[in-house]
C-alpha atoms as a PDB file:
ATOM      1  CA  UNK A   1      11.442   0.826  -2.452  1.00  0.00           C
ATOM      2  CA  UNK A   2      11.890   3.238   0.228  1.00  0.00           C
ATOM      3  CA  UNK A   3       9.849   1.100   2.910  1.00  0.00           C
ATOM      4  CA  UNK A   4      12.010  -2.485   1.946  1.00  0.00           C
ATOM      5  CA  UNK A   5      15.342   0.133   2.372  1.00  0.00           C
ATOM      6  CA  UNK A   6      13.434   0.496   6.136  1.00  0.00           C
ATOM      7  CA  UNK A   7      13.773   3.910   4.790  1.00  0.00           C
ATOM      8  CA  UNK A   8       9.752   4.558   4.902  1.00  0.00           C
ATOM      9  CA  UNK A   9       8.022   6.214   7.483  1.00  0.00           C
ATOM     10  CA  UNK A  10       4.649   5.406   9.173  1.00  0.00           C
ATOM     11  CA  UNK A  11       2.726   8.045   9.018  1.00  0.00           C
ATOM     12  CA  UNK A  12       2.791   7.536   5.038  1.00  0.00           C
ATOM     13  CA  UNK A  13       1.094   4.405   5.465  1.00  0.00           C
ATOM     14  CA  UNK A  14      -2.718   5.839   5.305  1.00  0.00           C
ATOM     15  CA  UNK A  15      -1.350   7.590   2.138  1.00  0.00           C
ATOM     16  CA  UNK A  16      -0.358   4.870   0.266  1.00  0.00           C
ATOM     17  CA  UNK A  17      -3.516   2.865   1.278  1.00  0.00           C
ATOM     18  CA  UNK A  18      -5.581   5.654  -0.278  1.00  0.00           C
ATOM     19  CA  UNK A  19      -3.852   5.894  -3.368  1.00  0.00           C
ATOM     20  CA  UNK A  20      -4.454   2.313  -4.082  1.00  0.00           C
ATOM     21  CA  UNK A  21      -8.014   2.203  -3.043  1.00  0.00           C
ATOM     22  CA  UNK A  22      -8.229   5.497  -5.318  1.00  0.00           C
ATOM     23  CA  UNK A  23      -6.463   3.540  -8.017  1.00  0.00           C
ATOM     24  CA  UNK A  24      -8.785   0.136  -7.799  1.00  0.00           C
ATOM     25  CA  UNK A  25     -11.938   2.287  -7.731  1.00  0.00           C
ATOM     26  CA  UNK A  26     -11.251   4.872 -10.027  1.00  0.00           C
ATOM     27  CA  UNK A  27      -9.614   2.911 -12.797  1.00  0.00           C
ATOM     28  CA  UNK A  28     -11.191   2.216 -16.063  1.00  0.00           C
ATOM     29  CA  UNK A  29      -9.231  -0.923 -16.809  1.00  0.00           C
ATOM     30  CA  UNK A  30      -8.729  -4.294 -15.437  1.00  0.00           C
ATOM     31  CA  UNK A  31      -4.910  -3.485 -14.934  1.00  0.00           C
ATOM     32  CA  UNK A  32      -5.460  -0.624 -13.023  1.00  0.00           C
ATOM     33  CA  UNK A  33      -8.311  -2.386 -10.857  1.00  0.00           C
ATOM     34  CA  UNK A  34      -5.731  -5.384  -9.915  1.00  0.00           C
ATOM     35  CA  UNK A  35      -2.831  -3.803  -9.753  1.00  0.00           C
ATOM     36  CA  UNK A  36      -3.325  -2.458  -5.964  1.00  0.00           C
ATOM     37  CA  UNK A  37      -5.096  -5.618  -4.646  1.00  0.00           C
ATOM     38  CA  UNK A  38      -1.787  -7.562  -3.719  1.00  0.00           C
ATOM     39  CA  UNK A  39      -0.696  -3.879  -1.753  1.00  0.00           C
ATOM     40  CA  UNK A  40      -3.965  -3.835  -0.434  1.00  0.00           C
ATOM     41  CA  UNK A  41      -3.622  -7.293   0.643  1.00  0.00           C
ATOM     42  CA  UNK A  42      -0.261  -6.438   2.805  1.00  0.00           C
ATOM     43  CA  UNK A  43      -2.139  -3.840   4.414  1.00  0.00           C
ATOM     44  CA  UNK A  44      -5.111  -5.959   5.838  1.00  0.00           C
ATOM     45  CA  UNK A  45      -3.150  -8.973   7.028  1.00  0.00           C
ATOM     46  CA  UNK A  46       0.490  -7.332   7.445  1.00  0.00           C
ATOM     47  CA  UNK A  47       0.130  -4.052   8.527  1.00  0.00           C
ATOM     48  CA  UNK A  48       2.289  -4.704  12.059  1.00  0.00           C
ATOM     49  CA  UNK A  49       4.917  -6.393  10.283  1.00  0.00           C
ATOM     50  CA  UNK A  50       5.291  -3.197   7.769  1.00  0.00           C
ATOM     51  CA  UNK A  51       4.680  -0.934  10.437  1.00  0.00           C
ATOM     52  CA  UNK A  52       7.975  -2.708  12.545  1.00  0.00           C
ATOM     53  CA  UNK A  53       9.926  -1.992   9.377  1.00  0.00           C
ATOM     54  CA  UNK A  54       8.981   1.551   9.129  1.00  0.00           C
ATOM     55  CA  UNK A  55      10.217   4.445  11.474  1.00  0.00           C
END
């Protein structure tokens, strides 16, 4: 929420990557396993667009 406010900051970027990579590997069930992939998804073909609305 904080990061659509433009309230986010970069530097927590590589922190909310790992958490869902953590979550998609780590997860015992499908929900947890699919969950991350759309955030995952904004990452790898976003990222400068997120990044411009981030200080």
């Amino acid at each position: 929420e904080r990061v659509l406010r433009g309230e986010g900051r970069a530097s927590e970027l590589p922190a909310m990557r790992e958490i869902c990579e953590a979550m998609k590997d780590t997860s015992i069930c499908g929900l947890g396993q699919a969950a991350p992939i759309p955030y995952l998804s904004l990452f790898e073909y976003f990222e400068p667009d997120i990044r411009a609305r981030l200080k």
